[in-house]
C-alpha atoms as a PDB file:
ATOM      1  CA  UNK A   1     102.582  88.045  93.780  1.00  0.00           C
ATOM      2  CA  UNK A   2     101.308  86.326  91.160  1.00  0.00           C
ATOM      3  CA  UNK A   3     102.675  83.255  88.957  1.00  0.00           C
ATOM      4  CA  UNK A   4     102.254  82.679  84.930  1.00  0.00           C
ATOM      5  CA  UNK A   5     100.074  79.459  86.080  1.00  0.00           C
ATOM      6  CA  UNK A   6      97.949  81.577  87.837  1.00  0.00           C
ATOM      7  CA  UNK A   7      97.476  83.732  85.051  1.00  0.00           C
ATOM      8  CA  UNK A   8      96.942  81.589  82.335  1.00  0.00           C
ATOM      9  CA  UNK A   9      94.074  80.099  84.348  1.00  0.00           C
ATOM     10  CA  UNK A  10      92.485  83.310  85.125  1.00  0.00           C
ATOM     11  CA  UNK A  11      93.164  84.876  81.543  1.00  0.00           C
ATOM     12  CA  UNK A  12      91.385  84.781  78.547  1.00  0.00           C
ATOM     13  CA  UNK A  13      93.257  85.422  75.101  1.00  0.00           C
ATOM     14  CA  UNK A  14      92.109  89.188  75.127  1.00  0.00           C
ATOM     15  CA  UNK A  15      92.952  90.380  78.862  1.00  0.00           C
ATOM     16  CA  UNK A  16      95.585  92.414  79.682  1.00  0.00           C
ATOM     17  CA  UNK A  17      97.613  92.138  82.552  1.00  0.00           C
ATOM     18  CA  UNK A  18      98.462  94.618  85.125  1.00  0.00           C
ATOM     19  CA  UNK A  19     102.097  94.185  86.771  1.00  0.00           C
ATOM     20  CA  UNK A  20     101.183  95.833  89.916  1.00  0.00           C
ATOM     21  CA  UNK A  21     102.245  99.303  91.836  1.00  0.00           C
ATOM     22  CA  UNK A  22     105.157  97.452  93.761  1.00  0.00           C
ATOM     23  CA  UNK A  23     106.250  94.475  91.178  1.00  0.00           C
ATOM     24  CA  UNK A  24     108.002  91.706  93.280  1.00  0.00           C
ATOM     25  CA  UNK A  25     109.498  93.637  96.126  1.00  0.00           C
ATOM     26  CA  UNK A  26     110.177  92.180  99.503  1.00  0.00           C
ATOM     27  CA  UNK A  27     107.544  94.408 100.988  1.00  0.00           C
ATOM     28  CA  UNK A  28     105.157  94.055  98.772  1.00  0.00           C
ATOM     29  CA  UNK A  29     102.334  93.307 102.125  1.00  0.00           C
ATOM     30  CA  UNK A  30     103.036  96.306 104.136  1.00  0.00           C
ATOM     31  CA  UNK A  31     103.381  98.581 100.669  1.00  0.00           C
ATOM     32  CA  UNK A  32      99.888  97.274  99.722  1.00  0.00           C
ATOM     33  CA  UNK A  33      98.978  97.872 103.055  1.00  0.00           C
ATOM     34  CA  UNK A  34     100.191 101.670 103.060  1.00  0.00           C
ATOM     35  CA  UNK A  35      98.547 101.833  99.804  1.00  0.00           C
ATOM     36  CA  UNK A  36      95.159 101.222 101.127  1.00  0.00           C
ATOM     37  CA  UNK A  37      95.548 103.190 104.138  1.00  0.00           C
ATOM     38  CA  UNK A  38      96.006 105.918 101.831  1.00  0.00           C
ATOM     39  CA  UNK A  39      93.148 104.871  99.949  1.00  0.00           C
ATOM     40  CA  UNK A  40      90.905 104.947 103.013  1.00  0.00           C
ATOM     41  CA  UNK A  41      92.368 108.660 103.661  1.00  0.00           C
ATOM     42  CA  UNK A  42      91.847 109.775 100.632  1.00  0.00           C
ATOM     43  CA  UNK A  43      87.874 108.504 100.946  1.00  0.00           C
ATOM     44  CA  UNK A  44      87.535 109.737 104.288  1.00  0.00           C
ATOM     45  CA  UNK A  45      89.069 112.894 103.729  1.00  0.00           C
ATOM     46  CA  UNK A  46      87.403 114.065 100.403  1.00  0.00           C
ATOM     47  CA  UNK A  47      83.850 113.007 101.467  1.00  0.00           C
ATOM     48  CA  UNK A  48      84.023 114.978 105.137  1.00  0.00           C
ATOM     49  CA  UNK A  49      85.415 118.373 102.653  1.00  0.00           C
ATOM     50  CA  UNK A  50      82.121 117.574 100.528  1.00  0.00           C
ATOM     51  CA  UNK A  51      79.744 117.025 103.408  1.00  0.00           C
ATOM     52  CA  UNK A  52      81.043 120.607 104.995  1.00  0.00           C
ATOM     53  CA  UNK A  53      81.117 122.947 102.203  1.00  0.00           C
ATOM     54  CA  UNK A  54      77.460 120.932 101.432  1.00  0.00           C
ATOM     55  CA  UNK A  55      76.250 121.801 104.957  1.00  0.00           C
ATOM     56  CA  UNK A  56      77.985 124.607 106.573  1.00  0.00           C
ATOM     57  CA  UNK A  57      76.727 127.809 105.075  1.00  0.00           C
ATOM     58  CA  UNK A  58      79.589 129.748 105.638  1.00  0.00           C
ATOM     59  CA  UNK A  59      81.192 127.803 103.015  1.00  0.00           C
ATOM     60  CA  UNK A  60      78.443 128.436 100.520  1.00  0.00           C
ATOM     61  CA  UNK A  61      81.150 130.212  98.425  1.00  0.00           C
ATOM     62  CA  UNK A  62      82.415 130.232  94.876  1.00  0.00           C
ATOM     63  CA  UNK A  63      85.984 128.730  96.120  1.00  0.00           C
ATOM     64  CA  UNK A  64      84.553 126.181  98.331  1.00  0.00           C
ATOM     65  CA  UNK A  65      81.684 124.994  95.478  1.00  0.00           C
ATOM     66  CA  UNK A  66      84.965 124.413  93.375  1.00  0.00           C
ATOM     67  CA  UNK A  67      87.003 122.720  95.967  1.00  0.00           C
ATOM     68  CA  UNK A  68      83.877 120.110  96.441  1.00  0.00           C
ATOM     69  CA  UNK A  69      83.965 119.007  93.244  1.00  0.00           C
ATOM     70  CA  UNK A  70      87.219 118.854  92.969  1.00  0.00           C
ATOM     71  CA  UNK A  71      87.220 116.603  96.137  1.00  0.00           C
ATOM     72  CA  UNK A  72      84.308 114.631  93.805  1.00  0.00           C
ATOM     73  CA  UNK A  73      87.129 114.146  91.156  1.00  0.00           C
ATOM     74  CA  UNK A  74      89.310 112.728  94.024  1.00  0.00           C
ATOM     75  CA  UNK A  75      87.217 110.501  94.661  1.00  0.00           C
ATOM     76  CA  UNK A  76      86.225 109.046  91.383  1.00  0.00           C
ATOM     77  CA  UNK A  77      89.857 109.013  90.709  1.00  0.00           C
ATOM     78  CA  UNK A  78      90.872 106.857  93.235  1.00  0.00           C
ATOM     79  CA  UNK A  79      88.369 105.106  93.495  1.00  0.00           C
ATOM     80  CA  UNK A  80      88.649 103.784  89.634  1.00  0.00           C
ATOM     81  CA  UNK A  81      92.099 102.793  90.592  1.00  0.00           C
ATOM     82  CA  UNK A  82      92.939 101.126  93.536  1.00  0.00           C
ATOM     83  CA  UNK A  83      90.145  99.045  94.654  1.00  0.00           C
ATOM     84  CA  UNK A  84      90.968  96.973  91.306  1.00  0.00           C
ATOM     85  CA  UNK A  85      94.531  97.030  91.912  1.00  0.00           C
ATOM     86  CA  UNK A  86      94.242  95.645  95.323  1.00  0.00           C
ATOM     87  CA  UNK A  87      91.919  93.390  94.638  1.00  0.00           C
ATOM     88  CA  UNK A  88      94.034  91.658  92.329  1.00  0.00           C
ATOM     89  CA  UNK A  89      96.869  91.503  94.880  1.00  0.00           C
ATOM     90  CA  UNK A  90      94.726  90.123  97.170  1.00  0.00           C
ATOM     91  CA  UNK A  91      93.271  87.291  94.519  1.00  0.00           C
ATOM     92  CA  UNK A  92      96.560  86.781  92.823  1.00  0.00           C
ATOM     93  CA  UNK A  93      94.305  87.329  89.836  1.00  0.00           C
ATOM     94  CA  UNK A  94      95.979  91.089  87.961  1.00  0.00           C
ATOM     95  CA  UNK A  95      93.850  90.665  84.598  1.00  0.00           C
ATOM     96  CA  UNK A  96      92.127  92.878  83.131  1.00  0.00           C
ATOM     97  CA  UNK A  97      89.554  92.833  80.434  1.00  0.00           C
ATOM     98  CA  UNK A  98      89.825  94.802  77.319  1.00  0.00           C
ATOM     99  CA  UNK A  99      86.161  96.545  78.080  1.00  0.00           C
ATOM    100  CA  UNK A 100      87.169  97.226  81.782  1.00  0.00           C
ATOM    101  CA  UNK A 101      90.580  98.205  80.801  1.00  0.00           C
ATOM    102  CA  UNK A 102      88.952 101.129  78.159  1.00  0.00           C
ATOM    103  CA  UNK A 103      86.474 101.470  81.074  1.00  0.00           C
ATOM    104  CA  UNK A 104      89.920 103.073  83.257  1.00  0.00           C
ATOM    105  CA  UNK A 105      90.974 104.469  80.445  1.00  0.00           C
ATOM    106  CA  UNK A 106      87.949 106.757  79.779  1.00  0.00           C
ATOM    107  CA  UNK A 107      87.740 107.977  83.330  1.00  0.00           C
ATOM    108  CA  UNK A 108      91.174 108.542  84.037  1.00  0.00           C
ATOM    109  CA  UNK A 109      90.989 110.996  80.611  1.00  0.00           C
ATOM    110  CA  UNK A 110      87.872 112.700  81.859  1.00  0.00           C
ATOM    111  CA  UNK A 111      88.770 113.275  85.497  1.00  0.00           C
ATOM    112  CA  UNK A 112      91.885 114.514  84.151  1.00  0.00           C
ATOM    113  CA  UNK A 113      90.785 116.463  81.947  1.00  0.00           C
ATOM    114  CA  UNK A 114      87.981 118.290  83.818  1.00  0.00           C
ATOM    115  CA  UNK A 115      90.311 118.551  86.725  1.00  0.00           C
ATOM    116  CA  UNK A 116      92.878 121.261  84.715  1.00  0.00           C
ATOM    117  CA  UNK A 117      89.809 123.287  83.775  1.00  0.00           C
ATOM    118  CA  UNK A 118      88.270 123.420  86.773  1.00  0.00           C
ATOM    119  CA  UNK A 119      91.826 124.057  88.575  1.00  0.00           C
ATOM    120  CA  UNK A 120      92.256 127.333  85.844  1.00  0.00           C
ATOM    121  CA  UNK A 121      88.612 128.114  86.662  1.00  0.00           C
ATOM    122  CA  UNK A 122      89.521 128.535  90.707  1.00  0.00           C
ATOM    123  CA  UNK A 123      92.412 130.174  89.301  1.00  0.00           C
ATOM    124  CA  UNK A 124      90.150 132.664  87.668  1.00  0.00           C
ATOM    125  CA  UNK A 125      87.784 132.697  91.004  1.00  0.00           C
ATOM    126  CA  UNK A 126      91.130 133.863  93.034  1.00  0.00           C
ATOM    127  CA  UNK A 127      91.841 136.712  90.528  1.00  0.00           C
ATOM    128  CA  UNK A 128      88.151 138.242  90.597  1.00  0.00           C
ATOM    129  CA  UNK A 129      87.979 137.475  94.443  1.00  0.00           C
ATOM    130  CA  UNK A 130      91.224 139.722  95.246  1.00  0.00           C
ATOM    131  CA  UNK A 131      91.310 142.378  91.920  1.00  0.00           C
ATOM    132  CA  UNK A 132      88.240 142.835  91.391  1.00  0.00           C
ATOM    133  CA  UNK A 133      86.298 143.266  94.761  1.00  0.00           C
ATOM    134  CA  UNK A 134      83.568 145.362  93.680  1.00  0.00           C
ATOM    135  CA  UNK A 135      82.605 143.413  90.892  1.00  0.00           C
ATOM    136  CA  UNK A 136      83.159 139.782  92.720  1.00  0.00           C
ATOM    137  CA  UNK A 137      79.350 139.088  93.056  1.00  0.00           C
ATOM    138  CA  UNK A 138      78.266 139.758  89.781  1.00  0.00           C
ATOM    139  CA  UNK A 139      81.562 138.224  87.962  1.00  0.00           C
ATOM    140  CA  UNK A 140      81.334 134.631  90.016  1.00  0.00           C
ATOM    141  CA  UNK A 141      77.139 134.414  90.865  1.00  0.00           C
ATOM    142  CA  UNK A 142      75.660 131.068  91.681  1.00  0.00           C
ATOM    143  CA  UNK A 143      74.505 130.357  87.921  1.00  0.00           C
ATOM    144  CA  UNK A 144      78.165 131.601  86.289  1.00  0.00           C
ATOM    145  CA  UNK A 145      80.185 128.971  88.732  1.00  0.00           C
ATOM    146  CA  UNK A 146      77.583 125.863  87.811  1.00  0.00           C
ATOM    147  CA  UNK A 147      78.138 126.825  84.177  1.00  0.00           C
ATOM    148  CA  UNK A 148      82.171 126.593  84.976  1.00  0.00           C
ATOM    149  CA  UNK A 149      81.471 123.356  86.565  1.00  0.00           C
ATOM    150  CA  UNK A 150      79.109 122.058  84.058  1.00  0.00           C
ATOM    151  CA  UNK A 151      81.053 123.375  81.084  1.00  0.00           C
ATOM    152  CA  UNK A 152      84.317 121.598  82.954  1.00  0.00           C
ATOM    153  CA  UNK A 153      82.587 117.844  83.177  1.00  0.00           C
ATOM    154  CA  UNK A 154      81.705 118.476  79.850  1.00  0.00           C
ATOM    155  CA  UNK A 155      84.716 119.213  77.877  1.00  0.00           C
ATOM    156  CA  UNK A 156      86.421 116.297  80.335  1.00  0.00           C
ATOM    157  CA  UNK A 157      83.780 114.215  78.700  1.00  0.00           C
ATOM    158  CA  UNK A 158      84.314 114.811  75.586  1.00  0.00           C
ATOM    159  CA  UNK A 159      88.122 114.122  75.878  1.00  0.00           C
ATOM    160  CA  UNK A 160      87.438 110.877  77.402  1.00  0.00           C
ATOM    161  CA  UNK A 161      84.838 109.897  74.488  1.00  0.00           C
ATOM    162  CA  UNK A 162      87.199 110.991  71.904  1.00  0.00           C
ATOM    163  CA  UNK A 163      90.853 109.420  73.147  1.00  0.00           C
ATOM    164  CA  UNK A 164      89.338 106.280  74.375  1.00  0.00           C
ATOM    165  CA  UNK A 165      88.239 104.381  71.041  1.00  0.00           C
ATOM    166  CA  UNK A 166      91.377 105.887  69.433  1.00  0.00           C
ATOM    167  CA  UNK A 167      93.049 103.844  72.100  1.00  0.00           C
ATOM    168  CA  UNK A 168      91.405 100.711  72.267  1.00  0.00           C
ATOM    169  CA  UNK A 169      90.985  99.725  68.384  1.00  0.00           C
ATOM    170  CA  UNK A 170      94.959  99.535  68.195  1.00  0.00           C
ATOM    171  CA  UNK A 171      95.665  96.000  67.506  1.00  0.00           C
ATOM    172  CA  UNK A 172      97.902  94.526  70.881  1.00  0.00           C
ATOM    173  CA  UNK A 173     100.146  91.621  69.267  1.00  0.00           C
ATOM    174  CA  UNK A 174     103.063  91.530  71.838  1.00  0.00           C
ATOM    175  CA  UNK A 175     103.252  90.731  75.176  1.00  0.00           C
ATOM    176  CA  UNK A 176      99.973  91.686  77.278  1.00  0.00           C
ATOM    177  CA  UNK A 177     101.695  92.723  80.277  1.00  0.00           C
ATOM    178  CA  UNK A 178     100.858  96.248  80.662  1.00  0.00           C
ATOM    179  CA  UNK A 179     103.744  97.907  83.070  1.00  0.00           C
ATOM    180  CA  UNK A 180     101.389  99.946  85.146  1.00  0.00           C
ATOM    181  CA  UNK A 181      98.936  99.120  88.126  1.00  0.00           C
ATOM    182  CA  UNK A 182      96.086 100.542  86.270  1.00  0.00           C
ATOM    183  CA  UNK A 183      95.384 101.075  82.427  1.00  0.00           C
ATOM    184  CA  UNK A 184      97.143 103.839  81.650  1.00  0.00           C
ATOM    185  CA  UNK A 185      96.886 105.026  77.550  1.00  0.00           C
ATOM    186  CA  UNK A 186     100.414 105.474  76.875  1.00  0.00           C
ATOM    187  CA  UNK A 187     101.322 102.191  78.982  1.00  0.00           C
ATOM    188  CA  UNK A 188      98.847 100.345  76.771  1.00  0.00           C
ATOM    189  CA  UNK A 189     100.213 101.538  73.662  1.00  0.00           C
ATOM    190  CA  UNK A 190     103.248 100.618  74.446  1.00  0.00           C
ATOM    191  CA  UNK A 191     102.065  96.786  73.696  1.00  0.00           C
ATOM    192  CA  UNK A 192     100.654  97.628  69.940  1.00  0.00           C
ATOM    193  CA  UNK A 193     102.388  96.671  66.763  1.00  0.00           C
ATOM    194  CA  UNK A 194     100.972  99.226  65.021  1.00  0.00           C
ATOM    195  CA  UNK A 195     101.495 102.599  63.642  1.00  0.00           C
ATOM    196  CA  UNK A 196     100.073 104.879  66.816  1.00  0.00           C
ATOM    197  CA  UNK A 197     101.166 108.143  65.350  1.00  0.00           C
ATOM    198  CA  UNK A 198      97.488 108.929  64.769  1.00  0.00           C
ATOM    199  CA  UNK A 199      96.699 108.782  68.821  1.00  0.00           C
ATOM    200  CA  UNK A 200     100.029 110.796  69.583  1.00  0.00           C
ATOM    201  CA  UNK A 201      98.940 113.149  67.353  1.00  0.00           C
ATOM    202  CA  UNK A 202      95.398 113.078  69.106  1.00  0.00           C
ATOM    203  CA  UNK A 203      96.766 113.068  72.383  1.00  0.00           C
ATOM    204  CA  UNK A 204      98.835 116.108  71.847  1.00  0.00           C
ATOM    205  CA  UNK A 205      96.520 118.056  70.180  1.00  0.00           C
ATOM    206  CA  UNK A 206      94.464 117.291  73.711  1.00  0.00           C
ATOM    207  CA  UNK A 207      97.236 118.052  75.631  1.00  0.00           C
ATOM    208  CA  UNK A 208      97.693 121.587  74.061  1.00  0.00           C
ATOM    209  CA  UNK A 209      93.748 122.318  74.881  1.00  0.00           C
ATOM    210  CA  UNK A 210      93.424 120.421  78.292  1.00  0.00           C
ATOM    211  CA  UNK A 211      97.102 121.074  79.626  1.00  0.00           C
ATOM    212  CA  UNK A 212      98.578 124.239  77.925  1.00  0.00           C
ATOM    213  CA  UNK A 213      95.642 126.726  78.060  1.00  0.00           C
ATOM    214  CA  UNK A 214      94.883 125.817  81.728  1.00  0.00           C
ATOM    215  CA  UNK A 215      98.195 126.504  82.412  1.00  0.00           C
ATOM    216  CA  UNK A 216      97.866 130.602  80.569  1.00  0.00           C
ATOM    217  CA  UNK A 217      94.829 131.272  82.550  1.00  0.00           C
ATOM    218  CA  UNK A 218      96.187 130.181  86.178  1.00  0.00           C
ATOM    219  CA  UNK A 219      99.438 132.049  85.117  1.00  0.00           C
ATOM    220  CA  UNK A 220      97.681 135.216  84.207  1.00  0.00           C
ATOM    221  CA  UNK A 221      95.521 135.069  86.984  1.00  0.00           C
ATOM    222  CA  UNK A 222      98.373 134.629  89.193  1.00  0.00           C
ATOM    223  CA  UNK A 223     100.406 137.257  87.713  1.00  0.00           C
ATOM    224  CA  UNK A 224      97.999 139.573  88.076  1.00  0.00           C
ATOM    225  CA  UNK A 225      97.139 138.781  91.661  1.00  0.00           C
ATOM    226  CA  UNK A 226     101.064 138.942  92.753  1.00  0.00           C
ATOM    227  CA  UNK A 227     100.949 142.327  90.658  1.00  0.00           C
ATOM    228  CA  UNK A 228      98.199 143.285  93.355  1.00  0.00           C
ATOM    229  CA  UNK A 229      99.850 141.483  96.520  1.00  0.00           C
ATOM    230  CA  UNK A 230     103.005 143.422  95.545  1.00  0.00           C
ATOM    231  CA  UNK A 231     101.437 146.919  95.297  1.00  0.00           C
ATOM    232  CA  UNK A 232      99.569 146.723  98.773  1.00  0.00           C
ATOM    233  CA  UNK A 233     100.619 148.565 101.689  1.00  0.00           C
ATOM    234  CA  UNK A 234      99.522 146.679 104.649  1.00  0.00           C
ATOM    235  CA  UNK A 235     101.243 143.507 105.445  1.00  0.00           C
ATOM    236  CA  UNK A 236      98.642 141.763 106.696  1.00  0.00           C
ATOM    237  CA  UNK A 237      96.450 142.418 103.508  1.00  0.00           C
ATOM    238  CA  UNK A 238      99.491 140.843 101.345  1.00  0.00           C
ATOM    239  CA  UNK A 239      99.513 138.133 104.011  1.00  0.00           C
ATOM    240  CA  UNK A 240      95.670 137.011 103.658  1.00  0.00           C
ATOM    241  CA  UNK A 241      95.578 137.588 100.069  1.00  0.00           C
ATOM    242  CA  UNK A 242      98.826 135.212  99.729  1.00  0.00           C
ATOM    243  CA  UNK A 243      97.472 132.712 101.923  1.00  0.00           C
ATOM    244  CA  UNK A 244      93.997 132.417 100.505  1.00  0.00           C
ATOM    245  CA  UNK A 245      95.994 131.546  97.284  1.00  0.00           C
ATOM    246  CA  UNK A 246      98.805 129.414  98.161  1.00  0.00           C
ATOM    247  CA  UNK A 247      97.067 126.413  98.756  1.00  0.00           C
ATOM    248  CA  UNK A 248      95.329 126.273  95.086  1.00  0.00           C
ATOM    249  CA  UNK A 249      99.017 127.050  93.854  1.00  0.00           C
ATOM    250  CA  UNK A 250     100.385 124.047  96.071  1.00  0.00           C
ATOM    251  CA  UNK A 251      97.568 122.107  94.186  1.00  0.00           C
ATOM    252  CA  UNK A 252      98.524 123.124  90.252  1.00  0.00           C
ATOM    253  CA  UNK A 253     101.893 123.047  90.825  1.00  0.00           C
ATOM    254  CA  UNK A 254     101.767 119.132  92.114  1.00  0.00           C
ATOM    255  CA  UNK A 255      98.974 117.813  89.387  1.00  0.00           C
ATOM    256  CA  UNK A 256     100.521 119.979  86.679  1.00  0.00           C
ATOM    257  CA  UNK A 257     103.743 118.859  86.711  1.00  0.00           C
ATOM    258  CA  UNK A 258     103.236 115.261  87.013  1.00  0.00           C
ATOM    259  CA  UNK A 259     101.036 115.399  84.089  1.00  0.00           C
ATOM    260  CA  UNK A 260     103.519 117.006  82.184  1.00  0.00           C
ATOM    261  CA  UNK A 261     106.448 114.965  83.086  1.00  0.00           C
ATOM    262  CA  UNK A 262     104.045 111.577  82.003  1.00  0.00           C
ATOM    263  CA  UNK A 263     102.566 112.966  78.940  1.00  0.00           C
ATOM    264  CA  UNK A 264     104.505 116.104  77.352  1.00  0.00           C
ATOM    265  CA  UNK A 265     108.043 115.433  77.818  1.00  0.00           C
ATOM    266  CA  UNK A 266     109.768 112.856  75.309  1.00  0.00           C
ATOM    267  CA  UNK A 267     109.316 109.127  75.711  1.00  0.00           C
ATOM    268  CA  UNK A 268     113.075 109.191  75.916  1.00  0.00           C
ATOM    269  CA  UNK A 269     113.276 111.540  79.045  1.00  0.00           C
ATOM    270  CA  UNK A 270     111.796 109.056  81.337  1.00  0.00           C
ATOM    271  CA  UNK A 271     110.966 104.640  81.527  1.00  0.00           C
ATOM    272  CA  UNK A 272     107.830 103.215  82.471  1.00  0.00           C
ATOM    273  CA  UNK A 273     109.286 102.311  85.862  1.00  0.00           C
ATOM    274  CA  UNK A 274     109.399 106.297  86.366  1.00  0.00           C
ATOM    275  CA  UNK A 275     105.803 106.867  84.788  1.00  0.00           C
ATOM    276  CA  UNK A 276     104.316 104.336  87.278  1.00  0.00           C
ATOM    277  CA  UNK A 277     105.760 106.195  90.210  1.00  0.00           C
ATOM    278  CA  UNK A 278     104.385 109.597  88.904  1.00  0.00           C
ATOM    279  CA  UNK A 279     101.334 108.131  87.764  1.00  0.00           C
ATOM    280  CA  UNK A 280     100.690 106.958  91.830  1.00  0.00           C
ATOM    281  CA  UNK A 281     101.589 110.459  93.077  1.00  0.00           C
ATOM    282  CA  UNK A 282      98.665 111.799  90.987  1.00  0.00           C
ATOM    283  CA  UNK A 283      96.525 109.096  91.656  1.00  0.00           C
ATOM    284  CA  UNK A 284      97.123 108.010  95.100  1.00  0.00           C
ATOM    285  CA  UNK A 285      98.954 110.874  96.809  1.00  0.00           C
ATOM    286  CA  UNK A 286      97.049 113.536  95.751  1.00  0.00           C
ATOM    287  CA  UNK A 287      93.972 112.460  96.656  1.00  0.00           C
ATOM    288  CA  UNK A 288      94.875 111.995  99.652  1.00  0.00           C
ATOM    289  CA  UNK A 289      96.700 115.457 100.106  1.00  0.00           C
ATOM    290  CA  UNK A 290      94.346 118.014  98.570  1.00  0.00           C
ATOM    291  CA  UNK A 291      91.759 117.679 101.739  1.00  0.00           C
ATOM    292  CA  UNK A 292      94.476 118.222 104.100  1.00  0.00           C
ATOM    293  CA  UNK A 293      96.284 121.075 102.287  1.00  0.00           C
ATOM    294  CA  UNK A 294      92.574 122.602 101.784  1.00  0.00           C
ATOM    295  CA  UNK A 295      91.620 121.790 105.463  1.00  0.00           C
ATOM    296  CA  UNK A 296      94.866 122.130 107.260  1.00  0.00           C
ATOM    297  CA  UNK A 297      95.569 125.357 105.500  1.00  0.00           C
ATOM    298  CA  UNK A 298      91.931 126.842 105.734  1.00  0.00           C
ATOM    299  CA  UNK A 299      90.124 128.532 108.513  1.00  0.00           C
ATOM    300  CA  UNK A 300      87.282 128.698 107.493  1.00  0.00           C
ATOM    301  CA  UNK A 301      87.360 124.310 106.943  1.00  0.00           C
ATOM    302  CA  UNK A 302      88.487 124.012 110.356  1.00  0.00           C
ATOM    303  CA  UNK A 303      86.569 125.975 111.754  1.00  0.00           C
ATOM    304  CA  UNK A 304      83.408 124.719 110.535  1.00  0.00           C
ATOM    305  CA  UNK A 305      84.584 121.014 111.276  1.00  0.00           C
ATOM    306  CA  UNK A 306      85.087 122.242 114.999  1.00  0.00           C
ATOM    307  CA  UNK A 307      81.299 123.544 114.630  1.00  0.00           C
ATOM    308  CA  UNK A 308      79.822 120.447 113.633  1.00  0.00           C
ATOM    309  CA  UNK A 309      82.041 118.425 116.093  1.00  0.00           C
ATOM    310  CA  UNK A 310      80.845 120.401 118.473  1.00  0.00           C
ATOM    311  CA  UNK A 311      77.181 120.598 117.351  1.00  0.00           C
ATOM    312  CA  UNK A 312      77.123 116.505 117.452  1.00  0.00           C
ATOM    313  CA  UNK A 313      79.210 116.446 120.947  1.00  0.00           C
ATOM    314  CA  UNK A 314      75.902 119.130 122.388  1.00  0.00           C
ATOM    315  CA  UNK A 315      73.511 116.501 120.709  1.00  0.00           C
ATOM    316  CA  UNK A 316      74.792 113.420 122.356  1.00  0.00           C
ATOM    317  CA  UNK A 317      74.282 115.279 125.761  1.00  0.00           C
ATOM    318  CA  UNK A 318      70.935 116.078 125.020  1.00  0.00           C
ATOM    319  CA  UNK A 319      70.079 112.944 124.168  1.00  0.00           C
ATOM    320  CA  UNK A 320      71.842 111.212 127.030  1.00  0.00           C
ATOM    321  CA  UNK A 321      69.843 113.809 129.829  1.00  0.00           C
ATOM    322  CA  UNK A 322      66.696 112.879 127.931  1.00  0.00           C
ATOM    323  CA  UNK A 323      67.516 109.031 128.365  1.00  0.00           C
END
């Protein structure tokens, strides 16, 4: 780990500095090490779901163009993250500047943020796919799920440009030892001497638009589509239709409710040792488990992975007979 020497060397009288995922554990090698195996997974895994549903026509769906870019968001998220945070452990250097630290700041907010509308959007996608049949192609067309997508980066956006500089301007006179591995806005707030009611109030005024009315539309949706699964005859129909949306509900129910535990419930109800381990899930886990619980879970995934495998293993001969 690092030492105060070490920091006051690398440390100017503005940077923050990040205690770390794992503090000053025994472990804190093979942890890192875990950490950026994960990491790796998460990379690997996300970019292969992206290159399939981009290649692989059979995925040229409305559900699969939504899980690509929410495999995009997976990777920007982790990819923010970690590389800093284990790049410090690895220098012994865990500073951060104030611009780089509102640079984390601003794309955790707008990942976040376009990640629970475009979750309630494949909500949405699920509901028309299964109730509404008939009218499926008109309802979710090519040009109505890029204006989801697009409309989805944009409000993100906007919550990022809006939360940030209400952030940031606070004025940080205690200690600048933020008690996350990554700036985190309520973590960095913690460290101003100032009255912050003006970004709570912010923040849950965002929280109602970003996290509350996300969470109406995937409940309705879901509602209704249990409503349907309940009402069918055939066993197998209620079988497929459940399956097709269990995965997305896996999804919601893991990003939703870590995001609610960190920023909705009172400061009171949990420490910042507890935020930092909820705050990994989100950032580290779950990148790393939405490809698999989309792949694993997905017939369609695998089976067009077992195409292209199989497509590159019939190339190689080729090749090798022509050599």
């Amino acid at each position: 780990m690092y030492s105060g020497s070490q920091n006051s060397k690398n440390q100017t009288s503005n940077d923050f500095i990040l205690v770390g995922l794992f503090g000053e554990t025994k472990h804190t090698l093979l942890l890192y090490t875990v950490t950026f195996i994960f990491f790796l997974m998460a990379l690997a895994g996300n970019a292969l779901l992206i290159i399939l549903v981009h290649l692989e026509p059979r995925l040229h769906t409305p559900m699969y163009f939504f899980i690509s870019q929410l495999s995009l968001m997976d990777l920007m998220y982790i990819s923010v993250i970690v590389p800093k945070m284990l790049l410090g452990q690895v220098t012994g250097d865990h500073t951060i500047s104030p611009s780089g630290c509102g640079i984390q700041i601003f794309f955790y907010l707008t990942l976040a943020g376009t990640e629970f509308l475009l979750l309630s959007a494949m909500a949405y996608d699920r509901y028309a796919a299964i109730c509404r049949p008939l009218h499926y192609p008109l309802l979710m067309n090519q040009r109505v799920c890029v204006c989801l997508v697009s409309g989805c980066w944009f409000v993100g956006m906007v919550d990022g440009f809006v939360v940030t500089p209400i952030a940031m301007h606070f004025p940080f006179c205690h200690s600048r030892k933020i008690l996350s591995f990554f700036c985190e806005a309520p973590a960095l707030l913690k460290l101003s001497c100032s009255d912050i009611s003006l970004y709570k109030m912010v923040m849950y005024l965002c929280c109602v638009l970003m996290v509350l009315i996300p969470i109406v539309v995937i409940s309705s949706s879901y509602a209704l589509i249990l409503h349907l699964i309940h009402r069918m005859s055939s066993s197998e129909s209620r079988r497929k239709a459940f399956a097709t949306c269990s995965s997305h509900m896996i999804v919601v129910l893991l990003f939703f409710g870590a995001t609610i535990y960190t920023y909705m419930l009172p400061d009171s109800y949990h420490t910042a040792e507890q935020d930092m381990m909820v705050s990994a899930f989100y950032t580290i886990i779950t990148p790393v488990l939405n490809p698999l619980i989309y792949s694993l879970r997905n017939k369609d995934v695998t089976g067009a992975l077992r195409s292209r495998l199989q497509s590159g293993l019939n190339l190689r001969k080729v090749v090798k007979r022509k050599a």
